[in-house]
Protein backbone atom coordinates (compact mmCIF):
# COMPACT_ATOMS: atom_id res chain seq x y z
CA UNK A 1 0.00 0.00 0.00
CA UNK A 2 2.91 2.69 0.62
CA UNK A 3 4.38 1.60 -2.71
CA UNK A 4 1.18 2.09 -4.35
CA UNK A 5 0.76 5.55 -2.23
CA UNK A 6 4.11 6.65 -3.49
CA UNK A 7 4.07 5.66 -6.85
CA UNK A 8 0.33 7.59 -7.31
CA UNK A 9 2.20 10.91 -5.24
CA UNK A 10 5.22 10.82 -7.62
CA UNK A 11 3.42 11.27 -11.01
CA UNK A 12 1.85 14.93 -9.55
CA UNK A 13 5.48 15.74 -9.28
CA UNK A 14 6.77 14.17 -12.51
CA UNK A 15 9.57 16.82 -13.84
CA UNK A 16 8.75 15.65 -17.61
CA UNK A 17 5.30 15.90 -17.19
CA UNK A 18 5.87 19.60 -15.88
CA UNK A 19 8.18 20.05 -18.91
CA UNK A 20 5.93 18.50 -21.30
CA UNK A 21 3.47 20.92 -19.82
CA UNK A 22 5.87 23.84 -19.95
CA UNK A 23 5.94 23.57 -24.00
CA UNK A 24 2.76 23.31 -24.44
CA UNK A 25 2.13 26.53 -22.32
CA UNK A 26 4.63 28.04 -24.37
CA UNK A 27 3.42 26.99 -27.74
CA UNK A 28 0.12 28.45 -27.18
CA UNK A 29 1.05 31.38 -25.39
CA UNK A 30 3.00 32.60 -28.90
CA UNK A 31 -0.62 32.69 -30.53
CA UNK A 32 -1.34 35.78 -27.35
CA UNK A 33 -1.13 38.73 -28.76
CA UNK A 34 -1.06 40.54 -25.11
CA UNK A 35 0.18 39.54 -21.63
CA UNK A 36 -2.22 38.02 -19.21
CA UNK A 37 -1.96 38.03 -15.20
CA UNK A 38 -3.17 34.91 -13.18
CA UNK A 39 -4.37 34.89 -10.41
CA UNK A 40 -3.98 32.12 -8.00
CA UNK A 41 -6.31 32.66 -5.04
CA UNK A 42 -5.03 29.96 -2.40
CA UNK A 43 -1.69 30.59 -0.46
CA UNK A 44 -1.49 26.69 -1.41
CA UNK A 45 -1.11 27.23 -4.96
CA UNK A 46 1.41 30.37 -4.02
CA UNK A 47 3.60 27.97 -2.55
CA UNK A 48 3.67 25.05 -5.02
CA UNK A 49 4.19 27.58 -7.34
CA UNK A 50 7.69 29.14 -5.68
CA UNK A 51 8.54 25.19 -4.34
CA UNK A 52 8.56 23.78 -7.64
CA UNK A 53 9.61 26.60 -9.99
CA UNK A 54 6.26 26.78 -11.96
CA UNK A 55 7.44 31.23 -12.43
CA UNK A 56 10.05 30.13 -14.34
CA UNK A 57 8.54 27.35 -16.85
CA UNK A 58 6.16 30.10 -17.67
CA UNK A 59 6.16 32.60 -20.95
CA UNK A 60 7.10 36.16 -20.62
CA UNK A 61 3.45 37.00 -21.81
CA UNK A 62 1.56 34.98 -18.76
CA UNK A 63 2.06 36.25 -14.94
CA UNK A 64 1.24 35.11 -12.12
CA UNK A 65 -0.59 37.84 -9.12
CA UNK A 66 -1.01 36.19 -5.81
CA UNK A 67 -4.37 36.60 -4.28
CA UNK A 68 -6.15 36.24 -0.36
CA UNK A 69 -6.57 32.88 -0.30
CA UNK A 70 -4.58 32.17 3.33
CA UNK A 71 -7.19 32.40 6.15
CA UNK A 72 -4.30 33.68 8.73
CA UNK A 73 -3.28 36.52 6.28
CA UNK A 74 -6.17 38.06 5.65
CA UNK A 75 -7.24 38.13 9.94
CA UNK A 76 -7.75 41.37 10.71
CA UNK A 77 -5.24 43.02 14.06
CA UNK A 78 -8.77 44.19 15.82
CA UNK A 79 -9.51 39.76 15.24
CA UNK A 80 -6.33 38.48 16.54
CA UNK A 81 -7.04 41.31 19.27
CA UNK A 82 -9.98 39.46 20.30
CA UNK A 83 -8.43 36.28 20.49
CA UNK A 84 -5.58 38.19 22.91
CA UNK A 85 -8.03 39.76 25.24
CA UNK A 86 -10.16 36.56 25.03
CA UNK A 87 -6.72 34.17 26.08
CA UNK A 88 -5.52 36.70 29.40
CA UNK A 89 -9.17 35.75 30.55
CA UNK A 90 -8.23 33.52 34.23
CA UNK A 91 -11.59 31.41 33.36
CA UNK A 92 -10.49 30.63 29.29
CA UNK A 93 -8.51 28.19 27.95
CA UNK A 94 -8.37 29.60 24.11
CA UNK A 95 -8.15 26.88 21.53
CA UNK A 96 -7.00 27.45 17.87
CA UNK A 97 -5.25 26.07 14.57
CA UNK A 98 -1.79 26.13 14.57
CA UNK A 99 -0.70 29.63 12.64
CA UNK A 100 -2.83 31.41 14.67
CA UNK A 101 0.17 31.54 17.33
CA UNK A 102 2.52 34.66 16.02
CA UNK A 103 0.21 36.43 13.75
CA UNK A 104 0.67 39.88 15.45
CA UNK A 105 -2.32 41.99 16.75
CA UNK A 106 -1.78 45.40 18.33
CA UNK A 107 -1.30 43.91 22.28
CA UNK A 108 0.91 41.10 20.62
CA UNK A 109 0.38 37.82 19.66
CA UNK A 110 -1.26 34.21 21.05
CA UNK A 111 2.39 33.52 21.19
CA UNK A 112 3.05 36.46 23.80
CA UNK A 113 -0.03 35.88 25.49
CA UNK A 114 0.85 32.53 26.32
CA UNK A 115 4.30 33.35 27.41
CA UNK A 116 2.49 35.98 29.60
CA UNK A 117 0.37 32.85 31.12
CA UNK A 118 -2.45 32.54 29.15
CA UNK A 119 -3.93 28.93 28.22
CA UNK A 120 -3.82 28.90 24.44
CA UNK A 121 -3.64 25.69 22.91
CA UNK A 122 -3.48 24.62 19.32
CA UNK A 123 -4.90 21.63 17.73
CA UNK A 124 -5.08 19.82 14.10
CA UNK A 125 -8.89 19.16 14.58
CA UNK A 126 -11.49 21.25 16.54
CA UNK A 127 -12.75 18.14 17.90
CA UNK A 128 -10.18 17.77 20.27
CA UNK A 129 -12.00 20.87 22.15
CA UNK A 130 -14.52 18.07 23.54
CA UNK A 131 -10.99 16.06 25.08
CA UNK A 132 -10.18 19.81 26.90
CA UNK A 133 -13.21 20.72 27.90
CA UNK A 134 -13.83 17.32 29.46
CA UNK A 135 -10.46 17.84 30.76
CA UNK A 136 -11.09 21.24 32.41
CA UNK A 137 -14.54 21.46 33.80
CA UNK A 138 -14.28 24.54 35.40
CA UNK A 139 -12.69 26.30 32.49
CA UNK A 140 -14.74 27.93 29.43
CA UNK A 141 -13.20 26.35 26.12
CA UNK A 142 -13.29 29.21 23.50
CA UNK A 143 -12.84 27.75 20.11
CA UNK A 144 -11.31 30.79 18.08
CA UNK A 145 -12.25 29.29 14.29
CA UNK A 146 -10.71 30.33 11.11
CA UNK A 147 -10.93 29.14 7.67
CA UNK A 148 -12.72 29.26 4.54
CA UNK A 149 -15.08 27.07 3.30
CA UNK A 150 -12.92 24.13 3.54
CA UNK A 151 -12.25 24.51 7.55
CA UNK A 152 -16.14 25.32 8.02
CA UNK A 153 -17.16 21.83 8.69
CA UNK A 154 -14.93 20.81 10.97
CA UNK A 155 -16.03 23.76 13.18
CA UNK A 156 -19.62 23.19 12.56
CA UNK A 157 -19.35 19.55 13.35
CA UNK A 158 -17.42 20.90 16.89
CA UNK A 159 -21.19 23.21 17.13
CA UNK A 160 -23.06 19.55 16.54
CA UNK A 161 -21.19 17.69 19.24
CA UNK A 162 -21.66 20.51 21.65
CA UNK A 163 -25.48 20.81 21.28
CA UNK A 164 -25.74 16.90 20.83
CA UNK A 165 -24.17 16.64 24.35
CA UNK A 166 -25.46 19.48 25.85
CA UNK A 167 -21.57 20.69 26.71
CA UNK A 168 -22.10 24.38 28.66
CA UNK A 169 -18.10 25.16 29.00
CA UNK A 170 -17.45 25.34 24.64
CA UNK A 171 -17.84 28.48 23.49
CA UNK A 172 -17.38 30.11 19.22
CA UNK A 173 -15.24 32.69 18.24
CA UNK A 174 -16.12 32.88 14.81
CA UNK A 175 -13.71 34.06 11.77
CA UNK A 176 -15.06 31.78 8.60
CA UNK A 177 -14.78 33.54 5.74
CA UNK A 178 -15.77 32.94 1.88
CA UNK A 179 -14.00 32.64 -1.97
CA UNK A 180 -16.22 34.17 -3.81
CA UNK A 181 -17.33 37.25 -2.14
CA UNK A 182 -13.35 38.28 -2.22
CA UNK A 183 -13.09 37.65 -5.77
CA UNK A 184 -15.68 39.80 -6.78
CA UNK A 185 -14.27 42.50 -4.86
CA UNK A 186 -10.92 42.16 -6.38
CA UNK A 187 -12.84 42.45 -9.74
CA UNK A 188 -14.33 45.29 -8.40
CA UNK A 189 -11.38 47.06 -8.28
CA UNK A 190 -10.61 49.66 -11.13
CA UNK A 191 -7.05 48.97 -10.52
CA UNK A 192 -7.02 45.02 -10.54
CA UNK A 193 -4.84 43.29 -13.02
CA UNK A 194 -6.77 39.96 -13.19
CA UNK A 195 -7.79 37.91 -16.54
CA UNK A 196 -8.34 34.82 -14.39
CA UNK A 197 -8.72 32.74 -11.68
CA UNK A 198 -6.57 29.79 -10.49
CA UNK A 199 -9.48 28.58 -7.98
CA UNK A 200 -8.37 26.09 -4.92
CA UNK A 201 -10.02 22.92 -5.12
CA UNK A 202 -10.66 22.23 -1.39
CA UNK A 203 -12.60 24.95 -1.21
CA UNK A 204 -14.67 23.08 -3.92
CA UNK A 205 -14.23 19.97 -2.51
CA UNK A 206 -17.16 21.36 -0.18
CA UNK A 207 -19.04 23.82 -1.86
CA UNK A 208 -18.56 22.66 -5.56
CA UNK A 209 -17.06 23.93 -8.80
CA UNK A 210 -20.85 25.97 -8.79
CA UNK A 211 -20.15 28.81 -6.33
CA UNK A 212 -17.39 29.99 -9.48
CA UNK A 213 -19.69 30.44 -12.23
CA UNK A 214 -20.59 34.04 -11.97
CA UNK A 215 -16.82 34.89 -12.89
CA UNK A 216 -17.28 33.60 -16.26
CA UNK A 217 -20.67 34.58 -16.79
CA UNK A 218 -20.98 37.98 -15.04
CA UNK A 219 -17.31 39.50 -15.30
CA UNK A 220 -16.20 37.53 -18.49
CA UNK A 221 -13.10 35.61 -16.13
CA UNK A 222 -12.23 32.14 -17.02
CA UNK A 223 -11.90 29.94 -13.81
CA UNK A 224 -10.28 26.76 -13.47
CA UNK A 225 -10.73 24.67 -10.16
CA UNK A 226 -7.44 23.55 -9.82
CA UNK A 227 -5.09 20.84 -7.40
CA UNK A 228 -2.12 21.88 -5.47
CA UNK A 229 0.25 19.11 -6.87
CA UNK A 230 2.64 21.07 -9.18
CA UNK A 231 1.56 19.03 -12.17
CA UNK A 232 -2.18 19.91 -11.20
CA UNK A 233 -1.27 23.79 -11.38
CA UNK A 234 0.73 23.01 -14.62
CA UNK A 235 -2.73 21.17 -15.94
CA UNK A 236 -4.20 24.31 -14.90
CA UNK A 237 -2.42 26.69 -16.69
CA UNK A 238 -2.76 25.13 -19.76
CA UNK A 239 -6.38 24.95 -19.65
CA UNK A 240 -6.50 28.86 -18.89
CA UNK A 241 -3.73 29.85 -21.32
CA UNK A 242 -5.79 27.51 -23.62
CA UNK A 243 -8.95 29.40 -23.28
CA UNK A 244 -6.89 32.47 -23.53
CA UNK A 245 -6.15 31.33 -27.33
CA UNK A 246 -9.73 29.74 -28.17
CA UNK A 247 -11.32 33.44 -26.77
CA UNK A 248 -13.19 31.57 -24.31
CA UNK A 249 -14.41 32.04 -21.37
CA UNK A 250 -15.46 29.21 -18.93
CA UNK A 251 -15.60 27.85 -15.09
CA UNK A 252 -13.72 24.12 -15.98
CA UNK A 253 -12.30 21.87 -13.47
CA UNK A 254 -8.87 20.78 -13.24
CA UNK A 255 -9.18 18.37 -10.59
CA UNK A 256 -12.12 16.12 -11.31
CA UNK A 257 -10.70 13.24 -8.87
CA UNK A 258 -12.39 15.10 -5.89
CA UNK A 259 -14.40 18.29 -7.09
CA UNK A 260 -17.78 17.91 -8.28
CA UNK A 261 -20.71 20.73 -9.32
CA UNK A 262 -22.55 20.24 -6.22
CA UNK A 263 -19.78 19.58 -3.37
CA UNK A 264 -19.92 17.94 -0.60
CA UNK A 265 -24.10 18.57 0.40
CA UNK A 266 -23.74 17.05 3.55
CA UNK A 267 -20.95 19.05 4.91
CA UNK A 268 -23.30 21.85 2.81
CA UNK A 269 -26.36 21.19 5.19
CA UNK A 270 -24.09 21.09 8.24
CA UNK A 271 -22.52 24.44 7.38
CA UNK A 272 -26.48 25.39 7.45
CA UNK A 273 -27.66 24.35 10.24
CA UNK A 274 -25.82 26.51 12.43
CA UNK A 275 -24.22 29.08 10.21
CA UNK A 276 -25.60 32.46 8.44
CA UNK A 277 -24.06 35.55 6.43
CA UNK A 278 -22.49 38.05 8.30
CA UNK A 279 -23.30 41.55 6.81
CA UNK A 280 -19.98 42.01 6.80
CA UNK A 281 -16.29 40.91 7.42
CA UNK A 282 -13.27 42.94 7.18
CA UNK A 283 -10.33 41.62 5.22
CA UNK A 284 -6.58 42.29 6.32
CA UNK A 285 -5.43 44.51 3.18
CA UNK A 286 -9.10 44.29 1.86
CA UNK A 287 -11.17 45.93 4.23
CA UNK A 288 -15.14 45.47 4.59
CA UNK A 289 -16.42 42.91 2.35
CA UNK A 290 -20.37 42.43 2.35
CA UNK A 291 -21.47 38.87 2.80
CA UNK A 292 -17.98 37.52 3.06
CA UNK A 293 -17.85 35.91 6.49
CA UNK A 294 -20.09 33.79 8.48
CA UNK A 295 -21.22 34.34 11.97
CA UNK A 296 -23.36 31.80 14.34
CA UNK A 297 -26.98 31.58 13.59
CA UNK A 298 -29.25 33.59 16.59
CA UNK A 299 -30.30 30.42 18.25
CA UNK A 300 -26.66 29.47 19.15
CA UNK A 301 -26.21 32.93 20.73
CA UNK A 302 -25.73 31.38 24.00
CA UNK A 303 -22.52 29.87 22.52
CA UNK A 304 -20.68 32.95 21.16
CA UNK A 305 -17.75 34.17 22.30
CA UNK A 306 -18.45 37.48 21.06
CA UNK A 307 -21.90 38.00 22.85
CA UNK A 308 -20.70 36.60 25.93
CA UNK A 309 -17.42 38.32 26.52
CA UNK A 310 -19.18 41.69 24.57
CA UNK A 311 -18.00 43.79 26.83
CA UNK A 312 -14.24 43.23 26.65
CA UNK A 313 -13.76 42.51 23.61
CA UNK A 314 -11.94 45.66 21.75
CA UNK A 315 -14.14 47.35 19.24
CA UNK A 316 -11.63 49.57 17.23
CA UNK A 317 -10.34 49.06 13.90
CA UNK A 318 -6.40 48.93 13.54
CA UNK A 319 -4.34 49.39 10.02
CA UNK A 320 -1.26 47.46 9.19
CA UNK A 321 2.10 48.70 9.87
CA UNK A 322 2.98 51.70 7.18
CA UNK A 323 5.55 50.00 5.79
CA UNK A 324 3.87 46.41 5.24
CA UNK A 325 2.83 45.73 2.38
CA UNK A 326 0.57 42.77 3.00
CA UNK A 327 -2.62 44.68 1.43
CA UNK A 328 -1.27 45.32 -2.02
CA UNK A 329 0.04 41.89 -2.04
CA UNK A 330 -3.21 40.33 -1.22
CA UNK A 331 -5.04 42.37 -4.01
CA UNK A 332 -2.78 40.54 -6.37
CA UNK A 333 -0.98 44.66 -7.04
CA UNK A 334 2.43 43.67 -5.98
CA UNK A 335 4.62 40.95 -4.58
CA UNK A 336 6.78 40.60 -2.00
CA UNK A 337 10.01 41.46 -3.26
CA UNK A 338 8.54 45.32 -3.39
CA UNK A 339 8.37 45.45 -0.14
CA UNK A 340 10.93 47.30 1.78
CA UNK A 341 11.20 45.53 4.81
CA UNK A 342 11.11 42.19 3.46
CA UNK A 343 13.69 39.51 4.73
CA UNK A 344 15.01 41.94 7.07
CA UNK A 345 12.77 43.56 9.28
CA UNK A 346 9.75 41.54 8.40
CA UNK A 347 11.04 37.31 7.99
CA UNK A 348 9.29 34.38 9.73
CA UNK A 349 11.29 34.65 13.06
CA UNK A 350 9.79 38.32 13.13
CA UNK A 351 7.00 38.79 11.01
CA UNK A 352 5.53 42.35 10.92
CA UNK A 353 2.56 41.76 8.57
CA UNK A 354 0.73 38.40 8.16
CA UNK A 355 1.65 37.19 4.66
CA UNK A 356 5.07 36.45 6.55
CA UNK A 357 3.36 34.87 9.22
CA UNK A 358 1.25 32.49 8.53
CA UNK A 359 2.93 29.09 6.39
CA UNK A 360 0.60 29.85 3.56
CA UNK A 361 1.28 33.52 3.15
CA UNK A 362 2.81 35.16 -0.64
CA UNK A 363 5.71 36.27 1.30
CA UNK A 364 6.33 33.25 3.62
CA UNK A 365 7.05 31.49 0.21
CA UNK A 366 9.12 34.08 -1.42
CA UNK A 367 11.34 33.84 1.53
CA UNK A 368 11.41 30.41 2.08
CA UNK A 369 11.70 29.55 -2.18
CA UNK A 370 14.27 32.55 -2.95
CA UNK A 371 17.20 30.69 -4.36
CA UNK A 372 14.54 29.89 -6.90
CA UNK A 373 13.95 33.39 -7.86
């Protein structure tokens, strides 16, 4: 079974296959009479992109623009704030995924906090709240969630098990946010560079290759739903650059071994149950995007973090450091290596903005891939 596990992991990452994908990139990219800008929405893709060298198999003519697509980047400091406030609490224990822990807020981050003596723990699967809360009775578990659609589940099967069991010491700190919502408002923009969309196929995984079609349809942006193996994203490519030459414009799926239309309808109705539209979230870099996060349904008030703890919770809104760039590199209108204070001031042992921080942030793979440069 490893051999077989191998031998099926190896041909995502076969060099001639890349190559043989390379020249036919190429071949069809002389037929462009203009230069076209990618862009690749998932921090995922933004690293097997730098890892493998996919920049330079490419044409002159076809660019890449890195998009918002990392959960931790795009946290707002007034978020992470919360979770601070929410973690120097004597009666919390403040559980969240693992690069959550030095994203900086204005008071510092989870990291500081806990080296001040706060509780925070991190954990692989929300589920193992129900082991800690068991654990610690007298403490008030404070799940602080984030994630796009792909983490959503796992939080909203946490919300199940809690109401199943009737557990009073689990409480939500909700920071789920959405693809398509950001997309459109990166469209929006008059001074976007984008002629289409690399879109991250976990996210379809659970809501299906459906929630893309209004890219093609309404703002005339091909979209294909795309792996993270590098010969997925070289696939990928081609199908774009493809449509490029044909004058096409079309949602098509790249990785048809695990993305359907529909998605995954059971995580779907889970999602549902105990999830709504927030009227708002604000995006690190982005700022207010309507209908772009998710916040617990009314009924499950008595569970929220931010009801309950209201009153402490900072309200204010803070900007970025001046010289971090983060924003314009999460609108896809510059990349790292314009920033000033990259991989000196700002590198992952002291990140100033959160596309450093986090594993899956634009600039956390520019440092780490360099060489490759």
């Amino acid at each position: 079974m490893q051999l077989e596990l191998k031998n099926l992991y190896d041909d995502f990452r076969d060099a001639n296959t890349m190559r043989a994908y390379a020249k036919i990139i190429h071949e069809d990219a002389k037929k462009l009479d203009q230069t076209y800008h990618i862009m690749e929405v998932c921090g995922g893709h933004t690293h097997t992109i730098m890892k493998y060298g996919i920049l330079q198999l490419l044409p002159e003519n076809i660019k890449f623009v890195h998009g918002p697509g990392c959960p931790v980047c795009i946290m707002p400091k007034e978020r992470i704030d919360h979770a601070y406030v929410l973690a120097m609490q004597n009666d919390v224990i403040l559980v969240t995924l693992g690069d959550m822990i030095k994203v900086p807020g204005s008071n510092g981050s989870l990291q500081d906090a806990r080296s001040k003596g706060a509780d925070v723990r991190f954990v692989y699967s929300p589920l193992d709240c129900l082991t800690i809360a068991a654990q610690n009775p007298e403490k008030k578990i404070i799940f602080f969630a984030i994630g796009f659609e792909t983490t959503t589940p796992m939080t909203a099967a946490l919300l199940n098990a809690v109401t199943q069991k009737n557990i009073t010491n689990i409480l939500f700190h909700i920071n789920h946010v959405t693809v398509p919502e950001a997309m459109s408002a990166l469209i929006a923009d008059d001074t976007s560079n984008i002629s289409a969309f690399l879109g991250p196929a976990h996210v379809s995984v659970i809501s299906g290759s459906k929630i893309y079609e209004e890219f093609p349809r309404d703002y005339k942006k091909p979209v294909v739903v795309s792996g993270f193996e590098p010969v997925d994203v070289m696939q990928s490519i081609s199908m774009i650059v493809k449509q490029f030459v044909e004058k096409r414009c079309e949602l098509e799926v790249e990785y048809k071994r695990a993305v359907s239309y529909e998605g995954n309808l059971k995580a779907q109705e889970l999602i549902d149950k105990y999830f709504q539209k927030a009227e708002s979230f604000r995006w690190r870099g982005l700022g207010d995007i309507p209908k772009s996060g998710l916040r617990l349904r009314d009924t499950y008030d008595a569970l929220n973090a931010e009801i309950m703890y209201k009153k402490i919770l900072p309200t204010q809104k803070i900007d970025d450091h001046k010289l971090c760039i983060c924003g314009d590199i999460l609108r896809g209108k510059a990349n790292p290596l314009e920033c000033k204070i990259f991989g000196t001031v700002c590198k992952p042992t002291s990140p100033i903005g959160s596309c450093m921080v986090s594993s899956e942030g634009a600039c956390a793979a520019y440092y780490k891939y360099g060489n490759l440069l």
